[in-house]
C-alpha atoms as a PDB file:
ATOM      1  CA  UNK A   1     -47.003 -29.411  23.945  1.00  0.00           C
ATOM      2  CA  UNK A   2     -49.124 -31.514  21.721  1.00  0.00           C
ATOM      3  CA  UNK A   3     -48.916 -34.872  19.830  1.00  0.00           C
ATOM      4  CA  UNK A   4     -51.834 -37.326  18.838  1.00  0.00           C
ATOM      5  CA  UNK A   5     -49.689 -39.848  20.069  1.00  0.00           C
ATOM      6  CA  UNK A   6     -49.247 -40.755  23.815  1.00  0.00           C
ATOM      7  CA  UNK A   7     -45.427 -41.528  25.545  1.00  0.00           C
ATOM      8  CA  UNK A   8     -43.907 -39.560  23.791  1.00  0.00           C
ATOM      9  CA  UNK A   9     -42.376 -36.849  26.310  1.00  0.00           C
ATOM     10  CA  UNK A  10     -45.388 -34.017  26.563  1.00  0.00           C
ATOM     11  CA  UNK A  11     -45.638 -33.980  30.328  1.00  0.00           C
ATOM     12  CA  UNK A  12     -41.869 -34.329  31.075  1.00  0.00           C
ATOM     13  CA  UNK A  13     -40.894 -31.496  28.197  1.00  0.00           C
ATOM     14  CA  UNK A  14     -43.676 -29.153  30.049  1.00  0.00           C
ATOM     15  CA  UNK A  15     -42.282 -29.927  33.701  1.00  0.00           C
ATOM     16  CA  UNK A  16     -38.356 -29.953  32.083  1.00  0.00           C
ATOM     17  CA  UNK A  17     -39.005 -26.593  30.400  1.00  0.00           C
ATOM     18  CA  UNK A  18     -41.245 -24.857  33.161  1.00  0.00           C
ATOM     19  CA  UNK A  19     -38.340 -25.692  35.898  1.00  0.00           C
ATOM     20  CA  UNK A  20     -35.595 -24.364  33.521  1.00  0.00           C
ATOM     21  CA  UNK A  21     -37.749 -21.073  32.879  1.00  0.00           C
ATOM     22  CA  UNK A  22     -38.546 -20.648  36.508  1.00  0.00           C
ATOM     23  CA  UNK A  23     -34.926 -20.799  37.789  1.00  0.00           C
ATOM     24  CA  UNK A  24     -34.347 -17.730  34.980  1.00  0.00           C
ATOM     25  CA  UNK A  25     -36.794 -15.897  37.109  1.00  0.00           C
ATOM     26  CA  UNK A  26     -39.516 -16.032  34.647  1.00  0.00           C
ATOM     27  CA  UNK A  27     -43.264 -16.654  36.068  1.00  0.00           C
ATOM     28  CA  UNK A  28     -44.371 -19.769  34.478  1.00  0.00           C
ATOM     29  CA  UNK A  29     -47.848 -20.975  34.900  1.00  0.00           C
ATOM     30  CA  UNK A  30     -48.311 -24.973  34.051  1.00  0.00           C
ATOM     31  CA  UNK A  31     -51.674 -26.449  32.144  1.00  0.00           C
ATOM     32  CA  UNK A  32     -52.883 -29.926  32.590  1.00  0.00           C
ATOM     33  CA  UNK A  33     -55.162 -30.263  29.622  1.00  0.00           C
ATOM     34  CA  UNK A  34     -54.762 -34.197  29.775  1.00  0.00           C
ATOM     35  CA  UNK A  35     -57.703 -36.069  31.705  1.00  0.00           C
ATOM     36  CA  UNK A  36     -55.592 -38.490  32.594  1.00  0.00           C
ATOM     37  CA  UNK A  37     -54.008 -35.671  34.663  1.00  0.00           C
ATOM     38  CA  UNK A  38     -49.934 -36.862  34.240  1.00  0.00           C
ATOM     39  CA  UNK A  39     -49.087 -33.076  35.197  1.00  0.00           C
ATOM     40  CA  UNK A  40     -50.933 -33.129  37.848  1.00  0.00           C
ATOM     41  CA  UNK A  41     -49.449 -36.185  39.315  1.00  0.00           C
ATOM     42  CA  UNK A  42     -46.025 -35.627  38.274  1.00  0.00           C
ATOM     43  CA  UNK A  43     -46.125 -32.655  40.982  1.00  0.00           C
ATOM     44  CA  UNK A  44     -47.486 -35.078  43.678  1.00  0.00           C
ATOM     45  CA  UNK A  45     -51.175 -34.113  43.292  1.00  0.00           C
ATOM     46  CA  UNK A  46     -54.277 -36.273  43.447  1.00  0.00           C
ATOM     47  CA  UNK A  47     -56.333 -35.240  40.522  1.00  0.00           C
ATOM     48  CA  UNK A  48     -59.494 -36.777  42.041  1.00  0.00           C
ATOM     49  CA  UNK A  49     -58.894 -35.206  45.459  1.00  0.00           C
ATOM     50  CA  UNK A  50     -58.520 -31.881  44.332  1.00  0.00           C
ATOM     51  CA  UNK A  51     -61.880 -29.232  44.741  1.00  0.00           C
ATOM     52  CA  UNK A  52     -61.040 -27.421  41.582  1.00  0.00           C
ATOM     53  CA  UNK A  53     -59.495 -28.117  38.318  1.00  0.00           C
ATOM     54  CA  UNK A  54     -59.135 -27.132  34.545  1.00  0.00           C
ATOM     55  CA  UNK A  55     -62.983 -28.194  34.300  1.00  0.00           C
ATOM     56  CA  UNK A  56     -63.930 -25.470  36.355  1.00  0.00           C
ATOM     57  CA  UNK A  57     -62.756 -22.863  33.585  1.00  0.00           C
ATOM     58  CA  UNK A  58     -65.281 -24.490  31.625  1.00  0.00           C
ATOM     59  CA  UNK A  59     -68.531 -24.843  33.860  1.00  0.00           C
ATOM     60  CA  UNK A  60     -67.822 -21.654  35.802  1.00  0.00           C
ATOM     61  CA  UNK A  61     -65.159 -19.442  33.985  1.00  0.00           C
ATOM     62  CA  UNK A  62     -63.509 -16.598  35.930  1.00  0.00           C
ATOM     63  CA  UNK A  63     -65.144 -13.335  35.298  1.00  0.00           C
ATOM     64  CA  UNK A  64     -61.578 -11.533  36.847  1.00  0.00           C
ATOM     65  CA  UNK A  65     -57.617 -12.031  37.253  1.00  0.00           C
ATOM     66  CA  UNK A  66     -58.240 -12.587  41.113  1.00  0.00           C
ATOM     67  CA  UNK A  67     -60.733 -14.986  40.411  1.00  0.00           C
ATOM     68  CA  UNK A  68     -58.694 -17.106  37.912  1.00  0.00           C
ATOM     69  CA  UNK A  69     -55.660 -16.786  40.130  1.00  0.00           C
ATOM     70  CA  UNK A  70     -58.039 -18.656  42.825  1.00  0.00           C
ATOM     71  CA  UNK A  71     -58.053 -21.694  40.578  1.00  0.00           C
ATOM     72  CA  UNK A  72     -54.547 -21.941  40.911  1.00  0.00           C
ATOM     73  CA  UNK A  73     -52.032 -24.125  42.705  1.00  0.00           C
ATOM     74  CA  UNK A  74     -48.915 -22.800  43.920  1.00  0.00           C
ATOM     75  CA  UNK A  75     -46.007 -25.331  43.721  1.00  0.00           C
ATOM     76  CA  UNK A  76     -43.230 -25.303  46.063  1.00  0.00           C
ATOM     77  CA  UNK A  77     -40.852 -24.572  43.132  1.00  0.00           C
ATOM     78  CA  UNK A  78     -40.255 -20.413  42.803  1.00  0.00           C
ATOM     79  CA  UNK A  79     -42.729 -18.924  40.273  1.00  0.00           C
ATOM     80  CA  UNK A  80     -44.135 -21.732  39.204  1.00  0.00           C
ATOM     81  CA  UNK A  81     -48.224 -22.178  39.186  1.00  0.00           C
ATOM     82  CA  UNK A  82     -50.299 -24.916  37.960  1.00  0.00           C
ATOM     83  CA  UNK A  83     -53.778 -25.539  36.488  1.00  0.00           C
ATOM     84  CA  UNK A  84     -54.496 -29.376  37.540  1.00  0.00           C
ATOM     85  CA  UNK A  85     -56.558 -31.484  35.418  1.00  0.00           C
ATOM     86  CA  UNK A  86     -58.994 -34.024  36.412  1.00  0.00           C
ATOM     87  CA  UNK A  87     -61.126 -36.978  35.025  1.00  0.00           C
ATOM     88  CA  UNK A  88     -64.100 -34.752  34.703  1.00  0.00           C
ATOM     89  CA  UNK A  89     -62.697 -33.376  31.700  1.00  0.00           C
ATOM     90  CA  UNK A  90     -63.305 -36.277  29.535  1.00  0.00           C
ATOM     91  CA  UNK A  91     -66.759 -35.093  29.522  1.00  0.00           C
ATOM     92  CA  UNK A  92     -66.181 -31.815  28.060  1.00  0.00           C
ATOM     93  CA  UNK A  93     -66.653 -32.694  24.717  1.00  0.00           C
ATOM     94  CA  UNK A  94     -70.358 -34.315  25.431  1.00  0.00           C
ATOM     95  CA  UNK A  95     -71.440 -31.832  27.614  1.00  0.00           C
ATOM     96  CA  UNK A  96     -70.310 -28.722  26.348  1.00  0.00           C
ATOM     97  CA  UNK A  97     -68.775 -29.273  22.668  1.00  0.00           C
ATOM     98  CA  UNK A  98     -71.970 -27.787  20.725  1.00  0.00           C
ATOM     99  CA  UNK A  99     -72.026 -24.503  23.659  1.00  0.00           C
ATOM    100  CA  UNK A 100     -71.102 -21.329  21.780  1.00  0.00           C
ATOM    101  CA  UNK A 101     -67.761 -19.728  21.771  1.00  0.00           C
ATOM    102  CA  UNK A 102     -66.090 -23.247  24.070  1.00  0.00           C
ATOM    103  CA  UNK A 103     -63.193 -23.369  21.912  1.00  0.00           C
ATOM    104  CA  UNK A 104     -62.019 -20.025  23.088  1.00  0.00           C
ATOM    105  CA  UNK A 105     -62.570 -20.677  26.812  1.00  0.00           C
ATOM    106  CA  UNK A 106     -58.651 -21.171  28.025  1.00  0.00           C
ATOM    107  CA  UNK A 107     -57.503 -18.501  25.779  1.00  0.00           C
ATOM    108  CA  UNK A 108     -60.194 -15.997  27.454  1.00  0.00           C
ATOM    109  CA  UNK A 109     -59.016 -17.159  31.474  1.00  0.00           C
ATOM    110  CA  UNK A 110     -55.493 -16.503  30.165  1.00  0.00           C
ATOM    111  CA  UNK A 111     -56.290 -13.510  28.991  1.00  0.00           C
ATOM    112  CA  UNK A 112     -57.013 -12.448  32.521  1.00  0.00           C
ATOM    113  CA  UNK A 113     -53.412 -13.782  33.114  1.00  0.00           C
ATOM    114  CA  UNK A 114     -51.487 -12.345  31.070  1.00  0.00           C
ATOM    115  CA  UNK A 115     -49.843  -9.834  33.450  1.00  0.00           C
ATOM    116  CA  UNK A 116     -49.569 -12.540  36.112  1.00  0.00           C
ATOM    117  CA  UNK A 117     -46.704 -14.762  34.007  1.00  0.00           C
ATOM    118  CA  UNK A 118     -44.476 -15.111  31.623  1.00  0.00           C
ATOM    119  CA  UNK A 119     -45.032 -18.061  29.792  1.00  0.00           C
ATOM    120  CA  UNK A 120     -47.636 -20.327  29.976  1.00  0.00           C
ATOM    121  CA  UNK A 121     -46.870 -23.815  29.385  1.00  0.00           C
ATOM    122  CA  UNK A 122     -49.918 -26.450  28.381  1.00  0.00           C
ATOM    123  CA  UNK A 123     -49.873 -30.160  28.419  1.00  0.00           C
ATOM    124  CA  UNK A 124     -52.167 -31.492  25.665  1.00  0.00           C
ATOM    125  CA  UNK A 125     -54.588 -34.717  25.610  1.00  0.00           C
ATOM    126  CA  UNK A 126     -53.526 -36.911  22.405  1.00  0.00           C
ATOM    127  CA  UNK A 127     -56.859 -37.023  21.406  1.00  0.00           C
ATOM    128  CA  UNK A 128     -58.886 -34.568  18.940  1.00  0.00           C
ATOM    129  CA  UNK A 129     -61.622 -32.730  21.147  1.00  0.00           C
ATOM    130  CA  UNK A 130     -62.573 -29.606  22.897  1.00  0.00           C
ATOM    131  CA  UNK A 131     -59.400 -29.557  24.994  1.00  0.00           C
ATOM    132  CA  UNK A 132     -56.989 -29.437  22.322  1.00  0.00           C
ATOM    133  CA  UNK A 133     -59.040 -27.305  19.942  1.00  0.00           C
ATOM    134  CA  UNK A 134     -58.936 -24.744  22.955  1.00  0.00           C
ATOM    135  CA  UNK A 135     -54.860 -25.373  23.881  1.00  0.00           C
ATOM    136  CA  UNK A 136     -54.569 -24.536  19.683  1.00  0.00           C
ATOM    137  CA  UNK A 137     -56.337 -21.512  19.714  1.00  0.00           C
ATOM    138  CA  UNK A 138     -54.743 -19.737  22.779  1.00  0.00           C
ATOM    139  CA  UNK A 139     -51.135 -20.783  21.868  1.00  0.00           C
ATOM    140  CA  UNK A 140     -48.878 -18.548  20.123  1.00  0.00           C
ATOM    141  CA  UNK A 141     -46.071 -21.599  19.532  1.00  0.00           C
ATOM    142  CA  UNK A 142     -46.544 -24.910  19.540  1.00  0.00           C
ATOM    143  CA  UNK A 143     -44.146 -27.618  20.644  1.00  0.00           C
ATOM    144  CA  UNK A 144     -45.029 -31.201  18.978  1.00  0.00           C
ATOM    145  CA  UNK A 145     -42.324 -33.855  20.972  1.00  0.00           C
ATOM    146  CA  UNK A 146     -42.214 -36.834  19.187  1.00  0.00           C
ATOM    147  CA  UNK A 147     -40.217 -40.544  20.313  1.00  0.00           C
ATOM    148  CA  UNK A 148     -37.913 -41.238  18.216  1.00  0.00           C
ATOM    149  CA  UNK A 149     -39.113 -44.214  16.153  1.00  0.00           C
ATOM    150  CA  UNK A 150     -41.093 -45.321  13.057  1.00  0.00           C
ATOM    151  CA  UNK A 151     -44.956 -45.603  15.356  1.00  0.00           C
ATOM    152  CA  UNK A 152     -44.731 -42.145  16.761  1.00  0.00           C
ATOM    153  CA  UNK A 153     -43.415 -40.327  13.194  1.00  0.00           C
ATOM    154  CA  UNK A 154     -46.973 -41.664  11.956  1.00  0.00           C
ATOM    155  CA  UNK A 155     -48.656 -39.799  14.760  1.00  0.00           C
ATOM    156  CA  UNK A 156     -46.775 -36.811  13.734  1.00  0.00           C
ATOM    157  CA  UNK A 157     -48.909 -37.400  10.996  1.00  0.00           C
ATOM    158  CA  UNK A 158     -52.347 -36.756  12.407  1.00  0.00           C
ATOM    159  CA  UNK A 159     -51.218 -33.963  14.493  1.00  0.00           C
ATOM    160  CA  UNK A 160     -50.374 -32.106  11.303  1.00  0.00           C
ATOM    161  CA  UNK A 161     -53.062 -32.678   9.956  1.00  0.00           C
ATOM    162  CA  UNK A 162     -55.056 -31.608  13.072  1.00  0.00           C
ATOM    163  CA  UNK A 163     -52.863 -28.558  13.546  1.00  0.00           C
ATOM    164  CA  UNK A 164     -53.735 -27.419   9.366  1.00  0.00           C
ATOM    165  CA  UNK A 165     -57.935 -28.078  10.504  1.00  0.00           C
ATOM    166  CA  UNK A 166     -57.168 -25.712  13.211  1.00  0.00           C
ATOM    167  CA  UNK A 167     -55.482 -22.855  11.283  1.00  0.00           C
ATOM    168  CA  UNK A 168     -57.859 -22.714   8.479  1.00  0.00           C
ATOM    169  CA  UNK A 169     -61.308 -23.042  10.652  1.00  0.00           C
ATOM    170  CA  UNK A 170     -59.581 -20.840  13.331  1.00  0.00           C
ATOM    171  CA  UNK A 171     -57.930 -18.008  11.291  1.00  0.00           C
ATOM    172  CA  UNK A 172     -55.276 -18.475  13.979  1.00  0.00           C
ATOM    173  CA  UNK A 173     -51.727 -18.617  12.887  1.00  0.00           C
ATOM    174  CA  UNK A 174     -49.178 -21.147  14.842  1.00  0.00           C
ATOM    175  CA  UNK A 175     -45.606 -21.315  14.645  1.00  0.00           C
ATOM    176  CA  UNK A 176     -44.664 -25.075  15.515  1.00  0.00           C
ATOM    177  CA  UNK A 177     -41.367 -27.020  16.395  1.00  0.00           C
ATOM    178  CA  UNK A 178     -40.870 -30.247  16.032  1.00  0.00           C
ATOM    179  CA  UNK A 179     -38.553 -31.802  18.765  1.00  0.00           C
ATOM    180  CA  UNK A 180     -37.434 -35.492  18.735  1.00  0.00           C
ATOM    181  CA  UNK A 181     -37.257 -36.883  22.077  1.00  0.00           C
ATOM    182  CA  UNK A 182     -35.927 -40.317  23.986  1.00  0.00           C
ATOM    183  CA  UNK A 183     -33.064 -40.289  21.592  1.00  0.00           C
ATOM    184  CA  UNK A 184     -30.754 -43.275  21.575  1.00  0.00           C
ATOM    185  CA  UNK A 185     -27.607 -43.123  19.799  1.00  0.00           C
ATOM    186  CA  UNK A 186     -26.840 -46.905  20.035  1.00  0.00           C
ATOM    187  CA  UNK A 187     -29.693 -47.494  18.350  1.00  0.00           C
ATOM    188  CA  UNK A 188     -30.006 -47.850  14.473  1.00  0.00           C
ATOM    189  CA  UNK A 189     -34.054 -47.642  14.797  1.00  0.00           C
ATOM    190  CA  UNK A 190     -33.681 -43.796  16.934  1.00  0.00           C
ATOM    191  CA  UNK A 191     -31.177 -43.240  13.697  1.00  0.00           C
ATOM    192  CA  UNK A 192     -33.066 -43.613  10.856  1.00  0.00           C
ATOM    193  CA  UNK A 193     -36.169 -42.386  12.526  1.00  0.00           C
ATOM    194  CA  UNK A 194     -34.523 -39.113  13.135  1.00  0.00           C
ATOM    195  CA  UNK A 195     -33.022 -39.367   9.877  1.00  0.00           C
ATOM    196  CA  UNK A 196     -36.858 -39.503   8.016  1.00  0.00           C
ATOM    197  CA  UNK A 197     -38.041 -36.908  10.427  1.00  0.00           C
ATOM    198  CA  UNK A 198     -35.275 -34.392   9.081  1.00  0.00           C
ATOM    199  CA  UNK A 199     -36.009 -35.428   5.184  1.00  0.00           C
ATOM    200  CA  UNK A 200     -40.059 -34.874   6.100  1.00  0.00           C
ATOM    201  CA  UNK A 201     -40.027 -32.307   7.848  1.00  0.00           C
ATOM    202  CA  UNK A 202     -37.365 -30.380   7.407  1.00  0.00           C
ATOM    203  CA  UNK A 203     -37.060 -26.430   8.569  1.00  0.00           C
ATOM    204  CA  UNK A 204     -39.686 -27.219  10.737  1.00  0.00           C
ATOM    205  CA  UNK A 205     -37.199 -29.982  12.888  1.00  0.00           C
ATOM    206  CA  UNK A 206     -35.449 -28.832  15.705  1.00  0.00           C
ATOM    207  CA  UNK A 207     -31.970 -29.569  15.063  1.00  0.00           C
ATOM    208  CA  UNK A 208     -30.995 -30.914  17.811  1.00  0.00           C
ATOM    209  CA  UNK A 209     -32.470 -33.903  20.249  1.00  0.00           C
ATOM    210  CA  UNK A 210     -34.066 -35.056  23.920  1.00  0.00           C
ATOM    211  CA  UNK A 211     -31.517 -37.800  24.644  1.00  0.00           C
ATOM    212  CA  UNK A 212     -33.047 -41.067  27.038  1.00  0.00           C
ATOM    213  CA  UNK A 213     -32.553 -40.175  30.118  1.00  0.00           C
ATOM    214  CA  UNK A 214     -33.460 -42.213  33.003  1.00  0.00           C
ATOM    215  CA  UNK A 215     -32.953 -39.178  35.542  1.00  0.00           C
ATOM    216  CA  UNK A 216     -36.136 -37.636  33.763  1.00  0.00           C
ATOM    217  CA  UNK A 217     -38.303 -40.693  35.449  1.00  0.00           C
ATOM    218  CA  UNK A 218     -36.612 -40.228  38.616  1.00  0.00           C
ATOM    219  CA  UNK A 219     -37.568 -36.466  38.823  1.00  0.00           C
ATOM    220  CA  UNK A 220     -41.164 -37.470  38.519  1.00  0.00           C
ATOM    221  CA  UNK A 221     -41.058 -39.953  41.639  1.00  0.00           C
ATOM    222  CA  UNK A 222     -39.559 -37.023  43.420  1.00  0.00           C
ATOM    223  CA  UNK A 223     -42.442 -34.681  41.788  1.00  0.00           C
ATOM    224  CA  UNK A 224     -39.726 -32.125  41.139  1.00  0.00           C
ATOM    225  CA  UNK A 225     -39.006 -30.327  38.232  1.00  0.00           C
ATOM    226  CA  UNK A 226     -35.769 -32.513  36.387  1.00  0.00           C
ATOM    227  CA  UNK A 227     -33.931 -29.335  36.246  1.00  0.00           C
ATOM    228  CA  UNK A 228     -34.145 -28.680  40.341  1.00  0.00           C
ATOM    229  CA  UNK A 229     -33.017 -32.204  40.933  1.00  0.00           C
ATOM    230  CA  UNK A 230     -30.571 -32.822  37.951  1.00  0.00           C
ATOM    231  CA  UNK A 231     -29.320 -29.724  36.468  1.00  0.00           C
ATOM    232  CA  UNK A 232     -26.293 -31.563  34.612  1.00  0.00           C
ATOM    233  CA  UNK A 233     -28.061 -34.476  33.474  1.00  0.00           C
ATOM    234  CA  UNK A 234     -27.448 -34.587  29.864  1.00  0.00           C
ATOM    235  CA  UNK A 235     -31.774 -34.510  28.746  1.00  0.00           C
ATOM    236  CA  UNK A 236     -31.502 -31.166  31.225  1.00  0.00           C
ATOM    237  CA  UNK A 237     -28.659 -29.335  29.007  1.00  0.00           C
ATOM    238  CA  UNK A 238     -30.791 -30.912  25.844  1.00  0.00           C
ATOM    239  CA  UNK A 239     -33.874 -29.129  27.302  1.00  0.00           C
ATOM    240  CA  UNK A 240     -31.956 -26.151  28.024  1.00  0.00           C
ATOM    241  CA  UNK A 241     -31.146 -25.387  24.595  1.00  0.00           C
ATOM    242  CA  UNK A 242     -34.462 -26.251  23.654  1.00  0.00           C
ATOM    243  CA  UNK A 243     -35.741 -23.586  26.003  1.00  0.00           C
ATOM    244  CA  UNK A 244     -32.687 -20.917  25.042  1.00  0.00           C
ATOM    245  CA  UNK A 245     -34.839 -21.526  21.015  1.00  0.00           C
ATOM    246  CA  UNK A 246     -38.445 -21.006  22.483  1.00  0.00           C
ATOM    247  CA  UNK A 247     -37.176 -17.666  24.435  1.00  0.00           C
ATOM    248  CA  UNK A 248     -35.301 -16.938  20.774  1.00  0.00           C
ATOM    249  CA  UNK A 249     -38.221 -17.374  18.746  1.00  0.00           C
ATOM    250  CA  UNK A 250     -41.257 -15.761  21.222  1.00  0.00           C
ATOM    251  CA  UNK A 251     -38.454 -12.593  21.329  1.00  0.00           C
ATOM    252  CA  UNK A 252     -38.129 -12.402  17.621  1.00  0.00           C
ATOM    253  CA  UNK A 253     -41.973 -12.375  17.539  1.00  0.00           C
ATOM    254  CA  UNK A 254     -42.494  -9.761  19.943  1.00  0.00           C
ATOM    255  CA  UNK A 255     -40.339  -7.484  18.190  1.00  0.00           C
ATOM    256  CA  UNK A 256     -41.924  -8.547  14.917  1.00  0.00           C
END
């Protein structure tokens, strides 16, 4: 999940989607990538409390699958793992963004992973950096939310542009889906933004949309996955189909 914009429904889309997946009995493993760590609280976890985080893939990577499984927290939600973040990672970029091959670094721990889960889910920072350059080049589909409204279709901007830097200096083909979120009908403004996402964007718009939903912030003060808590709530069934596309489109390109 990645935008250049924040508030515009990363974290929640990761937590919605992983708690839908897990409850199909697939293994989901969760990535805070964000140093501001809004995964990692939305499950009830102090970032700054925690002994090991993201960072640590970075300043001592796992050299096996036990070893990266280690660095993992195990949520109280079936098959569901997570990767917190923390504040330290704001100082990958300075410390470690001229190291050799540190773009590559999540994509080699999931490597190790890859016959632990199913899906891997990662929450992006909305800034340009080492993070994001790394969430890029170990994802096979992206996800870019964006809020319904004039601000965040601008942001859209930047993130394609980002996303086209990444491809051509990376070699690395990315599929990408662009989902509107906090949708309000009543609204004229969620209208007509929706309506210039569809004329700009086109075949690359989801078409369908993450309604407001107030349940989603109520979730999050019960650090629960919306779909344990609210399984009916109308952004659930939205997020539902949503996930019923991803598991559609990473099908079609494993037959492919």
């Amino acid at each position: 999940m990645a935008n250049q914009k924040g508030g515009v429904g990363k974290t929640t889309s990761v937590a919605a989607l992983a708690g839908i997946l897990s409850q199909q009995g697939f293994r989901v493993l969760m990535l805070d990538c964000d140093p501001h760590a809004s995964l990692t609280s939305y499950y009830g976890f102090d970032s700054e409390s925690l002994t090991i985080s993201l960072y640590n893939w970075f300043s001592h990577p796992p050299q096996n699958t036990q070893q990266a499984i280690n660095t993992l927290i195990s949520l109280e939600e079936k098959n569901i793992h997570l990767m917190p973040a923390s504040l330290s990672l704001a100082t990958l970029d300075k410390r470690f963004s001229s190291k050799e091959g540190m773009g590559l670094v999540i994509a080699r721990v999931l490597k190790l992973l890859e016959d632990e889960f199913d899906y891997v889910l990662i929450d992006c920072p909305p800034v340009l950096g080492v993070l994001l350059i790394n969430a890029l080049a170990a994802c096979q589909q992206l996800i870019i939310p964006v809020q319904t409204e004039f601000l965040a279709i601008k942001g859209l901007e930047r993130m394609m542009n980002t996303l086209n830097m990444v491809i051509k200096a990376q070699h690395h083909t990315i599929g990408y889906t662009i989902v509107p979120t906090m949708f309000d009908r009543r609204t004229k403004a969620s209208i007509q933004a929706l309506r210039n996402m569809r004329d700009e964007f086109g075949s690359h718009l989801w078409d369908k949309v993450i309604p407001v939903d107030t349940k989603f912030r109520d979730a999050s003060r019960q650090h629960k996955s919306p779909s344990v808590v609210y399984p009916d709530t109308h952004g659930v069934l939205a997020y539902k189909k949503l996930a019923e596309r991803m598991l559609s489109v990473t099908a079609s390109d494993r037959v492919a």
